[in-house]
C-alpha atoms as a PDB file:
ATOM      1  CA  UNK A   1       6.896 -13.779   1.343  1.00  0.00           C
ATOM      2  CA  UNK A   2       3.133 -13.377   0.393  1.00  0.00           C
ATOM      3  CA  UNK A   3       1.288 -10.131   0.491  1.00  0.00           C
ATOM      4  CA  UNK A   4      -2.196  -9.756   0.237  1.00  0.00           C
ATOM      5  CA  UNK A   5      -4.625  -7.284   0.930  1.00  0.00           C
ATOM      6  CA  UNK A   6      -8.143  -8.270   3.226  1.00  0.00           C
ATOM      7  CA  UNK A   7     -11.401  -7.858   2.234  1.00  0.00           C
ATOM      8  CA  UNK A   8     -13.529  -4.690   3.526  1.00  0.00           C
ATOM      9  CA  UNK A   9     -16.373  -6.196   6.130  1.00  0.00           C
ATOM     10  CA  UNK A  10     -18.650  -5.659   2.882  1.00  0.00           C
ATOM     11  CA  UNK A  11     -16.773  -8.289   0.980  1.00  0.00           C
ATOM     12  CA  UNK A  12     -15.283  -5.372  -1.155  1.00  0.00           C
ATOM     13  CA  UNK A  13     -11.603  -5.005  -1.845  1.00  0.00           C
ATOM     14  CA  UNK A  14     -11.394  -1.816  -3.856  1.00  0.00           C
ATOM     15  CA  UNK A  15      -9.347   1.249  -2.795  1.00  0.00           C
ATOM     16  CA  UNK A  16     -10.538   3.879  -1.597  1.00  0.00           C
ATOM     17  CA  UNK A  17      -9.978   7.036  -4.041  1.00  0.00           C
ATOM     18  CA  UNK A  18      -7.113   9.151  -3.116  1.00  0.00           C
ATOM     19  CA  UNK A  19      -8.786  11.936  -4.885  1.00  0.00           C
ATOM     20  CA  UNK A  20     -12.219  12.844  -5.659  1.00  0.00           C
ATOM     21  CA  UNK A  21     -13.201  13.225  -8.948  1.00  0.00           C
ATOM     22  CA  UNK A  22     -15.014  16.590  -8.536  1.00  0.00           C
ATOM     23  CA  UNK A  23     -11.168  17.750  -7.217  1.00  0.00           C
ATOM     24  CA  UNK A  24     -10.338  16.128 -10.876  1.00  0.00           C
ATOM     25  CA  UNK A  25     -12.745  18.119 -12.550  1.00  0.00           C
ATOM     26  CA  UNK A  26     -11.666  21.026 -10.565  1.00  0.00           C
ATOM     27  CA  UNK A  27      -8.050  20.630 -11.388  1.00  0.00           C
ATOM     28  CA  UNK A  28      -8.916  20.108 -15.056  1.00  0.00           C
ATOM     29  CA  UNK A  29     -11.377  23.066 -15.200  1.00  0.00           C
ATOM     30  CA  UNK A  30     -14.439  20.850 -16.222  1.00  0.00           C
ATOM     31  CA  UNK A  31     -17.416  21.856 -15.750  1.00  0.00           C
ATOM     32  CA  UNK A  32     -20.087  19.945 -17.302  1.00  0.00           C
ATOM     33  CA  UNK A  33     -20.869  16.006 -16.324  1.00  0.00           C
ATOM     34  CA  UNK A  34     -20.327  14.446 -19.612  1.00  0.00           C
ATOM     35  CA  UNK A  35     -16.791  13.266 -18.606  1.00  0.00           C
ATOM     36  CA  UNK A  36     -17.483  12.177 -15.157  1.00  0.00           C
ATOM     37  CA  UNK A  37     -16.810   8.643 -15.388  1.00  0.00           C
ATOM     38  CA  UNK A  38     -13.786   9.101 -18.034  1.00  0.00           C
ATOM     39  CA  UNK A  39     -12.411  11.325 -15.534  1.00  0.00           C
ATOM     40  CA  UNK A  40     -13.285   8.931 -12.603  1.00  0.00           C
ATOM     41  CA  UNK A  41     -11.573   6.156 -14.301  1.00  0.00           C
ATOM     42  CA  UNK A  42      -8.323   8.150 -14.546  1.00  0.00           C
ATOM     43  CA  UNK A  43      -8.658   9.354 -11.450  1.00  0.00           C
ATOM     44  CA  UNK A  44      -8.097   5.364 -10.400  1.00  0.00           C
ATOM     45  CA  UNK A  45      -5.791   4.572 -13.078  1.00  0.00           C
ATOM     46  CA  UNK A  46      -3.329   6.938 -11.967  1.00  0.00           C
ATOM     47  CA  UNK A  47      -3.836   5.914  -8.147  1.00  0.00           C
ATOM     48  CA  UNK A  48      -3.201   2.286  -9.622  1.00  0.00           C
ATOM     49  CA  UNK A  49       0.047   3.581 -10.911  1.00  0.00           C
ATOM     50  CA  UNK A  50       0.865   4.664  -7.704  1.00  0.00           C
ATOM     51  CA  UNK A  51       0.023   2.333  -5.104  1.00  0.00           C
ATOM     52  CA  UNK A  52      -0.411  -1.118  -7.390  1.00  0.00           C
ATOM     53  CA  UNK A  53      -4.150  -2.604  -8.575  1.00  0.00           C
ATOM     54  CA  UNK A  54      -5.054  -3.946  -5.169  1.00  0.00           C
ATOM     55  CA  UNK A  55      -2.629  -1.051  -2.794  1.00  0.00           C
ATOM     56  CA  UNK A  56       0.302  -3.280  -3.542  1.00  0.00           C
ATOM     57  CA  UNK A  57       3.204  -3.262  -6.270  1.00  0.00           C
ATOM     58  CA  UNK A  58       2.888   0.504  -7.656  1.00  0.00           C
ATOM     59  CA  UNK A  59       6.324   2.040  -7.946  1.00  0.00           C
ATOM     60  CA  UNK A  60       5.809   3.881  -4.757  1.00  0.00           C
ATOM     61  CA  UNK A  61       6.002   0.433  -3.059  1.00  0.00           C
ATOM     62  CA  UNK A  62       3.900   2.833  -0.482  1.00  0.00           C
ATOM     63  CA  UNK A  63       0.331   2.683   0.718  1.00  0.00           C
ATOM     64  CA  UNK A  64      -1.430   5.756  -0.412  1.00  0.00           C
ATOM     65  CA  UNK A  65      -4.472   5.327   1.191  1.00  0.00           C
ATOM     66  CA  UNK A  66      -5.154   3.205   4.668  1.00  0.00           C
ATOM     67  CA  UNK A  67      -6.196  -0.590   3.727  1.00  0.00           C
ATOM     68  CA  UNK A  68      -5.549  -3.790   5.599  1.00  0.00           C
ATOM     69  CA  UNK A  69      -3.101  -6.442   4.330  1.00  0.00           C
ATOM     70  CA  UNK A  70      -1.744  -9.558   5.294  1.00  0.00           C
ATOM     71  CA  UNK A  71       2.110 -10.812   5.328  1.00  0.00           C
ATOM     72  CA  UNK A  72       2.967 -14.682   5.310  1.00  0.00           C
ATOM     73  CA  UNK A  73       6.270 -15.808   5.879  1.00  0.00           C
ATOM     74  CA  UNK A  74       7.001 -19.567   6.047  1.00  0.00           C
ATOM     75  CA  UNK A  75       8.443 -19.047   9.467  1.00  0.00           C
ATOM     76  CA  UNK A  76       9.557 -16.352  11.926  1.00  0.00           C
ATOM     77  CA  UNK A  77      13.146 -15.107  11.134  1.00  0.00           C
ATOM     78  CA  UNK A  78      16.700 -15.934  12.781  1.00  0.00           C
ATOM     79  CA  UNK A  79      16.849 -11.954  13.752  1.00  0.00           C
ATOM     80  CA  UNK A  80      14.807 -10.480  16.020  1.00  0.00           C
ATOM     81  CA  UNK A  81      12.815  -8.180  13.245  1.00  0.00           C
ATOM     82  CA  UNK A  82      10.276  -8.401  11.186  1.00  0.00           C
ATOM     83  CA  UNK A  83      10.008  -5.673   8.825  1.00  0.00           C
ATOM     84  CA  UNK A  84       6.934  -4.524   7.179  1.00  0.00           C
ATOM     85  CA  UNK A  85       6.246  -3.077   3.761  1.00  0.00           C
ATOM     86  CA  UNK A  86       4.203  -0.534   2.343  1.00  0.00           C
ATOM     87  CA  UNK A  87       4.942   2.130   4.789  1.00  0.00           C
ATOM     88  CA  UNK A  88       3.587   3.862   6.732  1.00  0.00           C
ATOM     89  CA  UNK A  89       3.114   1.555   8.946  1.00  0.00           C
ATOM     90  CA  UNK A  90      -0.470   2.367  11.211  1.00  0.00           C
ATOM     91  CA  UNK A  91      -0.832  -0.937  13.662  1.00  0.00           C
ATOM     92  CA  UNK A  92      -0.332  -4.571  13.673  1.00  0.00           C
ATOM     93  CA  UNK A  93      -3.433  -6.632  14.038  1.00  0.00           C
ATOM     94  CA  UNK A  94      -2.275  -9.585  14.838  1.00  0.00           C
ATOM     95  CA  UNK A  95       0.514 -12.057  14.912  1.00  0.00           C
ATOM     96  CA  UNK A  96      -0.283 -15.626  13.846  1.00  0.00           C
ATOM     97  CA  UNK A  97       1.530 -19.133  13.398  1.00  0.00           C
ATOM     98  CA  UNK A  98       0.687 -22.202  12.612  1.00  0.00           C
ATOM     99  CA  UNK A  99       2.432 -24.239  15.538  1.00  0.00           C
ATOM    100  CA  UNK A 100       4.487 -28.020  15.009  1.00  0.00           C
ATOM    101  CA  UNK A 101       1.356 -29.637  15.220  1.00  0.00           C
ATOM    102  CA  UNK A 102      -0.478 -27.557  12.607  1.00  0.00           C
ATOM    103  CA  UNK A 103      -2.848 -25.734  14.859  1.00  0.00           C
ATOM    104  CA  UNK A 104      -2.812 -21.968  14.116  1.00  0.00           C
ATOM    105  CA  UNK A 105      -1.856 -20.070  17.540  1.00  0.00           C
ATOM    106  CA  UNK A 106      -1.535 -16.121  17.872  1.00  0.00           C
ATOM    107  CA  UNK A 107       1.266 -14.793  18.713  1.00  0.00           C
ATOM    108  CA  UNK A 108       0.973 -12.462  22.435  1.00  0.00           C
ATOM    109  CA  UNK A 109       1.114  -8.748  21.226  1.00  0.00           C
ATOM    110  CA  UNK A 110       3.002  -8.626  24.849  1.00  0.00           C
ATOM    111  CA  UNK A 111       6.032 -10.717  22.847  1.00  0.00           C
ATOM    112  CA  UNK A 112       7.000  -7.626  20.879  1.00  0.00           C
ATOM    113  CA  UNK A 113       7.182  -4.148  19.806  1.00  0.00           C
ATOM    114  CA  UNK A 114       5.811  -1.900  16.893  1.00  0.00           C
ATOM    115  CA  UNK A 115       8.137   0.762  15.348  1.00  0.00           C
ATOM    116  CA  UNK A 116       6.436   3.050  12.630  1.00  0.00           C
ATOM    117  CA  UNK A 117       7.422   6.129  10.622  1.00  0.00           C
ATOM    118  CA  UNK A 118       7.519   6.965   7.504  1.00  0.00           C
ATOM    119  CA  UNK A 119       9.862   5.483   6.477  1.00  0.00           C
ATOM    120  CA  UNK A 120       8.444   2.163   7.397  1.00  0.00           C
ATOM    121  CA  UNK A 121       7.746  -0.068  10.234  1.00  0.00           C
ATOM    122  CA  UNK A 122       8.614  -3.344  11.779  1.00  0.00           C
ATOM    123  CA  UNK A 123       8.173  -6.337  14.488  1.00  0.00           C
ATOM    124  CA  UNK A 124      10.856  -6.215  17.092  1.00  0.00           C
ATOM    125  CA  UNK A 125      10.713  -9.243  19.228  1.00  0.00           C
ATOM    126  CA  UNK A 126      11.074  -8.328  23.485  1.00  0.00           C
ATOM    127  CA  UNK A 127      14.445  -8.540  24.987  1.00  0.00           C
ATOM    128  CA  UNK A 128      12.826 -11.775  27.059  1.00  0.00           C
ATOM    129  CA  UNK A 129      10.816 -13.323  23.744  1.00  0.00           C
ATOM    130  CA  UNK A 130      11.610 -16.050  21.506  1.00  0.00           C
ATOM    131  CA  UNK A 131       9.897 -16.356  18.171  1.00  0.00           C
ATOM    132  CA  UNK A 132       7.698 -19.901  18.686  1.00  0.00           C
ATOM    133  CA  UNK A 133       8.557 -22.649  16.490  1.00  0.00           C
ATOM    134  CA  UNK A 134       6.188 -23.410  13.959  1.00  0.00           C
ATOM    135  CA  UNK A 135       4.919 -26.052  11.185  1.00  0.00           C
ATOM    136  CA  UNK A 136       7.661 -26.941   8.430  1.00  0.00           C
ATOM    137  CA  UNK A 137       7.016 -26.758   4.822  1.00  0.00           C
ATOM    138  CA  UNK A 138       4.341 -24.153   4.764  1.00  0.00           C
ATOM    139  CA  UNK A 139       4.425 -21.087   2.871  1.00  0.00           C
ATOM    140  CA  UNK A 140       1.560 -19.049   5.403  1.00  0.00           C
ATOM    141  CA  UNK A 141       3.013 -20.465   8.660  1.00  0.00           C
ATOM    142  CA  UNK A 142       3.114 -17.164  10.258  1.00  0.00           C
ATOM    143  CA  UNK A 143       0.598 -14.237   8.804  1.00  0.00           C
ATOM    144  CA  UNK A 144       0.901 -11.574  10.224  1.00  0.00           C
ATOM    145  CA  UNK A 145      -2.074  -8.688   9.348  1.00  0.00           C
ATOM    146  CA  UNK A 146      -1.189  -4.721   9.500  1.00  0.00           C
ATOM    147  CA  UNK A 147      -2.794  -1.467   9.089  1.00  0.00           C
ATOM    148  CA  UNK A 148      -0.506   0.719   6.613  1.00  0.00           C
ATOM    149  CA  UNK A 149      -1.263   3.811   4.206  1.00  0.00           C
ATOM    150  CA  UNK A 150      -2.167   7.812   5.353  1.00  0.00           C
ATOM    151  CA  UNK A 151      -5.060   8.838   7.085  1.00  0.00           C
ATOM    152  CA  UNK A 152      -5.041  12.317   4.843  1.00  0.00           C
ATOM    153  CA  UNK A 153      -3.038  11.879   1.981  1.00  0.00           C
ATOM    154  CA  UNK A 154      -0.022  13.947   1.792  1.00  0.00           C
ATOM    155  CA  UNK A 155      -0.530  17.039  -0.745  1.00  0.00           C
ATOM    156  CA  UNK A 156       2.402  16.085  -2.735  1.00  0.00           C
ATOM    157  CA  UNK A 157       0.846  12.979  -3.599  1.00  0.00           C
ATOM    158  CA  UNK A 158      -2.350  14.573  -4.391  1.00  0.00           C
ATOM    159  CA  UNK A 159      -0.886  16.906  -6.580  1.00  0.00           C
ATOM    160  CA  UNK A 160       0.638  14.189  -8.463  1.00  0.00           C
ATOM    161  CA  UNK A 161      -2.439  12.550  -9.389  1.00  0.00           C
ATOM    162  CA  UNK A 162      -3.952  15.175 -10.243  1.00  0.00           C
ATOM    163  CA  UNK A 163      -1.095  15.893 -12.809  1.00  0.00           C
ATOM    164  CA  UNK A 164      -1.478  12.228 -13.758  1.00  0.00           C
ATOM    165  CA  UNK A 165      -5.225  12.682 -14.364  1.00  0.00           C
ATOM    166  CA  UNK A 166      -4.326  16.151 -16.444  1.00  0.00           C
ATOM    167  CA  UNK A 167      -1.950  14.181 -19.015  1.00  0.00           C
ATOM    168  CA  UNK A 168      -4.412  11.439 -19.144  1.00  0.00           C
ATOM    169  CA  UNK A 169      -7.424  13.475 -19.955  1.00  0.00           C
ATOM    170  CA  UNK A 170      -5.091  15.262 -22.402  1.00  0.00           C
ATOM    171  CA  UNK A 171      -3.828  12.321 -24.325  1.00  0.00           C
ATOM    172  CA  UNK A 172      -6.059   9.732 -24.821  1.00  0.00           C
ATOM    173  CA  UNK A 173      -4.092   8.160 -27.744  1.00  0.00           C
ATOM    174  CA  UNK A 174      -0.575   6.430 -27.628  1.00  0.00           C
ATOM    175  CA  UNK A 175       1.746   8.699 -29.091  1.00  0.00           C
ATOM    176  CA  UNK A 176       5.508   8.509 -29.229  1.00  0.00           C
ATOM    177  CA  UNK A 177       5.740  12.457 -28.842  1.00  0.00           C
ATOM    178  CA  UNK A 178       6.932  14.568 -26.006  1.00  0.00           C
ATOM    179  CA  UNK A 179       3.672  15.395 -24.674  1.00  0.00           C
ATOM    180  CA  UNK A 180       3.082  11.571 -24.010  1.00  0.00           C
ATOM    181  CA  UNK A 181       5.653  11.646 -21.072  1.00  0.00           C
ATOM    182  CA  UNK A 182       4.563  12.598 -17.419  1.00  0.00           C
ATOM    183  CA  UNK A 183       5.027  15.823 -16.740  1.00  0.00           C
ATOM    184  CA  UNK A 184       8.709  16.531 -15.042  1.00  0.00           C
ATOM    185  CA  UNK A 185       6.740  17.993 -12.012  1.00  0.00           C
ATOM    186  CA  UNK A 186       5.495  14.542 -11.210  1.00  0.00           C
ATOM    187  CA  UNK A 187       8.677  12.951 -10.570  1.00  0.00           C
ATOM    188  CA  UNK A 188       9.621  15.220  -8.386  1.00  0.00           C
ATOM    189  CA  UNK A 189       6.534  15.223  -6.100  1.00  0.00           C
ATOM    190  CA  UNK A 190       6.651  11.592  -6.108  1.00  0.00           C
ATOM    191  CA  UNK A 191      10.346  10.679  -5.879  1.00  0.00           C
ATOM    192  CA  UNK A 192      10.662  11.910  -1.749  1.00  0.00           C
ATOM    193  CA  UNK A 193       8.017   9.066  -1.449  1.00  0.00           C
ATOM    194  CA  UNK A 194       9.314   6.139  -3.260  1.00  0.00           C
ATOM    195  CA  UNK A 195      10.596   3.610  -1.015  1.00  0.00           C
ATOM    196  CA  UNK A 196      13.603   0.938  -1.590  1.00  0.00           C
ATOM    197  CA  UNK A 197      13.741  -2.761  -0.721  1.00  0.00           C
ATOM    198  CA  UNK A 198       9.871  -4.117  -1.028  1.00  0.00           C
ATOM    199  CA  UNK A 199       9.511  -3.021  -4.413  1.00  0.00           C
END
Protein backbone atom coordinates (compact mmCIF):
# COMPACT_ATOMS: atom_id res chain seq x y z
CA UNK A 1 0.00 0.00 0.00
CA UNK A 2 1.17 3.58 -1.02
CA UNK A 3 -0.33 6.73 0.29
CA UNK A 4 0.23 9.95 -0.99
CA UNK A 5 -1.27 13.15 -0.80
CA UNK A 6 -2.11 15.37 -4.41
CA UNK A 7 -0.98 18.52 -5.16
CA UNK A 8 -3.40 21.71 -4.67
CA UNK A 9 -4.32 23.05 -8.48
CA UNK A 10 -1.54 25.75 -7.46
CA UNK A 11 1.14 23.13 -7.38
CA UNK A 12 1.14 23.57 -3.49
CA UNK A 13 0.94 20.67 -1.10
CA UNK A 14 0.89 22.33 2.30
CA UNK A 15 -1.94 21.90 4.85
CA UNK A 16 -4.14 24.03 5.46
CA UNK A 17 -3.86 25.43 9.23
CA UNK A 18 -6.21 23.86 11.59
CA UNK A 19 -5.95 26.90 13.66
CA UNK A 20 -5.24 30.42 13.06
CA UNK A 21 -2.54 31.93 14.60
CA UNK A 22 -4.38 35.06 15.85
CA UNK A 23 -6.70 32.12 17.81
CA UNK A 24 -2.93 31.14 19.03
CA UNK A 25 -2.21 34.43 20.15
CA UNK A 26 -5.57 34.62 21.63
CA UNK A 27 -5.25 31.43 23.54
CA UNK A 28 -1.78 32.46 24.71
CA UNK A 29 -2.83 36.03 25.66
CA UNK A 30 -0.32 37.75 23.19
CA UNK A 31 -0.78 40.73 22.21
CA UNK A 32 1.95 42.33 20.42
CA UNK A 33 3.35 40.95 16.78
CA UNK A 34 6.83 40.21 17.71
CA UNK A 35 6.05 36.44 18.06
CA UNK A 36 3.86 36.01 15.13
CA UNK A 37 5.82 33.74 13.12
CA UNK A 38 7.31 31.74 16.30
CA UNK A 39 3.83 31.28 17.18
CA UNK A 40 2.79 30.44 13.53
CA UNK A 41 5.40 27.86 13.33
CA UNK A 42 4.04 26.07 16.41
CA UNK A 43 0.87 26.49 15.43
CA UNK A 44 2.02 23.92 12.37
CA UNK A 45 4.31 21.93 14.35
CA UNK A 46 1.74 20.80 16.59
CA UNK A 47 -0.82 20.19 13.60
CA UNK A 48 2.23 18.09 12.17
CA UNK A 49 2.10 16.10 15.32
CA UNK A 50 -1.27 15.46 14.75
CA UNK A 51 -2.07 14.68 11.34
CA UNK A 52 1.73 13.71 9.95
CA UNK A 53 4.10 16.38 7.75
CA UNK A 54 2.11 16.02 4.56
CA UNK A 55 -1.78 14.99 6.48
CA UNK A 56 -0.45 11.49 6.74
CA UNK A 57 1.36 9.39 9.60
CA UNK A 58 0.57 11.69 12.81
CA UNK A 59 -0.55 9.52 15.68
CA UNK A 60 -4.10 10.39 15.02
CA UNK A 61 -3.72 8.31 11.80
CA UNK A 62 -6.80 10.91 11.09
CA UNK A 63 -7.16 13.74 8.63
CA UNK A 64 -7.56 16.92 10.52
CA UNK A 65 -8.19 19.10 7.90
CA UNK A 66 -9.86 18.15 4.24
CA UNK A 67 -6.90 17.35 1.60
CA UNK A 68 -6.87 14.96 -1.31
CA UNK A 69 -4.79 11.75 -1.30
CA UNK A 70 -4.16 8.93 -3.33
CA UNK A 71 -4.13 4.99 -2.36
CA UNK A 72 -2.21 2.38 -4.64
CA UNK A 73 -2.61 -1.10 -4.13
CA UNK A 74 -0.87 -3.58 -6.49
CA UNK A 75 -4.23 -5.07 -7.25
CA UNK A 76 -7.88 -5.07 -6.16
CA UNK A 77 -8.45 -7.45 -3.14
CA UNK A 78 -9.94 -11.15 -2.88
CA UNK A 79 -12.88 -9.49 -0.56
CA UNK A 80 -15.23 -7.34 -1.73
CA UNK A 81 -13.82 -4.11 0.39
CA UNK A 82 -11.59 -1.73 0.12
CA UNK A 83 -11.02 0.17 3.14
CA UNK A 84 -9.77 3.62 3.34
CA UNK A 85 -7.58 5.41 5.84
CA UNK A 86 -7.42 8.61 7.38
CA UNK A 87 -10.99 8.91 8.29
CA UNK A 88 -13.31 10.64 7.80
CA UNK A 89 -13.86 9.60 4.79
CA UNK A 90 -15.61 12.76 2.42
CA UNK A 91 -15.84 11.12 -1.36
CA UNK A 92 -14.01 8.92 -3.65
CA UNK A 93 -12.73 10.54 -6.77
CA UNK A 94 -12.01 7.99 -8.69
CA UNK A 95 -11.21 4.38 -9.11
CA UNK A 96 -8.30 3.48 -11.41
CA UNK A 97 -6.36 0.28 -12.74
CA UNK A 98 -3.95 -0.37 -14.86
CA UNK A 99 -5.58 -3.28 -17.00
CA UNK A 100 -3.47 -6.81 -18.36
CA UNK A 101 -2.29 -4.93 -21.10
CA UNK A 102 -0.92 -1.96 -19.14
CA UNK A 103 -3.39 0.64 -20.21
CA UNK A 104 -4.77 2.55 -17.18
CA UNK A 105 -8.78 2.15 -17.23
CA UNK A 106 -11.20 3.74 -14.50
CA UNK A 107 -13.05 1.85 -12.68
CA UNK A 108 -17.34 2.70 -13.19
CA UNK A 109 -18.32 4.55 -9.89
CA UNK A 110 -21.70 2.46 -10.83
CA UNK A 111 -19.41 -0.88 -9.76
CA UNK A 112 -19.56 0.07 -6.09
CA UNK A 113 -20.53 1.76 -3.01
CA UNK A 114 -19.08 4.45 -0.55
CA UNK A 115 -19.57 3.96 3.24
CA UNK A 116 -18.25 6.93 5.46
CA UNK A 117 -18.36 7.87 9.15
CA UNK A 118 -16.22 8.64 11.44
CA UNK A 119 -14.95 6.05 12.09
CA UNK A 120 -13.73 5.53 8.60
CA UNK A 121 -14.81 4.64 5.20
CA UNK A 122 -14.49 2.07 2.52
CA UNK A 123 -15.10 0.61 -1.22
CA UNK A 124 -17.76 -2.02 -1.23
CA UNK A 125 -17.91 -3.68 -4.55
CA UNK A 126 -22.00 -4.16 -6.01
CA UNK A 127 -23.67 -7.39 -5.34
CA UNK A 128 -23.43 -7.86 -9.47
CA UNK A 129 -19.53 -6.40 -9.75
CA UNK A 130 -16.35 -8.08 -10.07
CA UNK A 131 -13.13 -6.27 -9.33
CA UNK A 132 -11.34 -6.17 -13.12
CA UNK A 133 -8.19 -7.93 -13.45
CA UNK A 134 -5.30 -5.89 -13.77
CA UNK A 135 -1.39 -5.68 -14.74
CA UNK A 136 0.94 -8.07 -12.57
CA UNK A 137 3.96 -6.91 -10.83
CA UNK A 138 3.05 -3.33 -10.27
CA UNK A 139 2.99 -1.64 -7.09
CA UNK A 140 0.25 1.45 -8.40
CA UNK A 141 -1.94 -0.96 -10.42
CA UNK A 142 -5.04 0.33 -8.93
CA UNK A 143 -4.98 4.13 -7.33
CA UNK A 144 -7.62 4.95 -6.09
CA UNK A 145 -7.95 9.05 -5.04
CA UNK A 146 -10.31 10.19 -1.94
CA UNK A 147 -11.44 13.21 -0.23
CA UNK A 148 -10.90 12.66 3.71
CA UNK A 149 -10.41 15.16 6.78
CA UNK A 150 -13.34 17.72 8.52
CA UNK A 151 -14.87 20.46 6.92
CA UNK A 152 -14.85 22.45 10.54
CA UNK A 153 -12.55 20.93 12.73
CA UNK A 154 -13.96 19.36 15.72
CA UNK A 155 -13.41 21.66 18.98
CA UNK A 156 -11.71 18.96 20.79
CA UNK A 157 -9.09 18.92 18.34
CA UNK A 158 -8.77 22.57 18.33
CA UNK A 159 -8.42 22.75 21.83
CA UNK A 160 -5.65 20.39 21.68
CA UNK A 161 -3.52 22.38 19.55
CA UNK A 162 -3.96 25.08 21.10
CA UNK A 163 -2.65 23.34 24.35
CA UNK A 164 0.14 22.03 22.12
CA UNK A 165 0.99 25.57 20.95
CA UNK A 166 0.75 26.78 24.91
CA UNK A 167 3.56 24.15 26.05
CA UNK A 168 5.51 24.96 23.03
CA UNK A 169 5.58 28.66 23.43
CA UNK A 170 6.31 27.87 27.10
CA UNK A 171 9.27 25.63 26.69
CA UNK A 172 11.40 26.37 24.08
CA UNK A 173 14.36 24.33 25.49
CA UNK A 174 14.62 20.44 25.92
CA UNK A 175 14.27 19.75 29.39
CA UNK A 176 13.89 16.44 31.15
CA UNK A 177 11.44 18.10 33.80
CA UNK A 178 7.77 17.69 34.33
CA UNK A 179 6.74 20.71 32.62
CA UNK A 180 8.31 19.26 29.32
CA UNK A 181 5.41 16.66 29.05
CA UNK A 182 2.04 17.53 27.23
CA UNK A 183 -0.31 18.60 29.34
CA UNK A 184 -2.68 15.52 30.70
CA UNK A 185 -5.67 17.49 29.15
CA UNK A 186 -4.32 16.77 25.72
CA UNK A 187 -4.51 13.16 25.81
CA UNK A 188 -7.68 13.13 26.67
CA UNK A 189 -9.10 15.47 23.97
CA UNK A 190 -7.19 13.60 21.51
CA UNK A 191 -7.48 9.94 22.53
CA UNK A 192 -11.62 9.67 21.33
CA UNK A 193 -9.95 10.53 17.92
CA UNK A 194 -7.09 8.25 17.47
CA UNK A 195 -7.83 5.59 15.13
CA UNK A 196 -6.41 1.79 15.03
CA UNK A 197 -5.20 -0.26 12.06
CA UNK A 198 -3.61 2.47 9.42
CA UNK A 199 -1.31 3.80 11.81
Amino acid sequence: MLLSRVATGDGGVALAAAVSTADAKAHLNVLHTTDDDLIAGFVSVAQQHLEGEDGLGGVLGRAVVRHTLDLALPSFPASRVIELPQPPLVSVTHVKYLDTDGVEQTFSSASYAVHADRTGGYIKLKPDASWPSTESDVDDAVRIRFVCGYEAVPAPLKSALLLHVGHLYLNREATGAASAVLPLAWKALTDPYKTHGWI
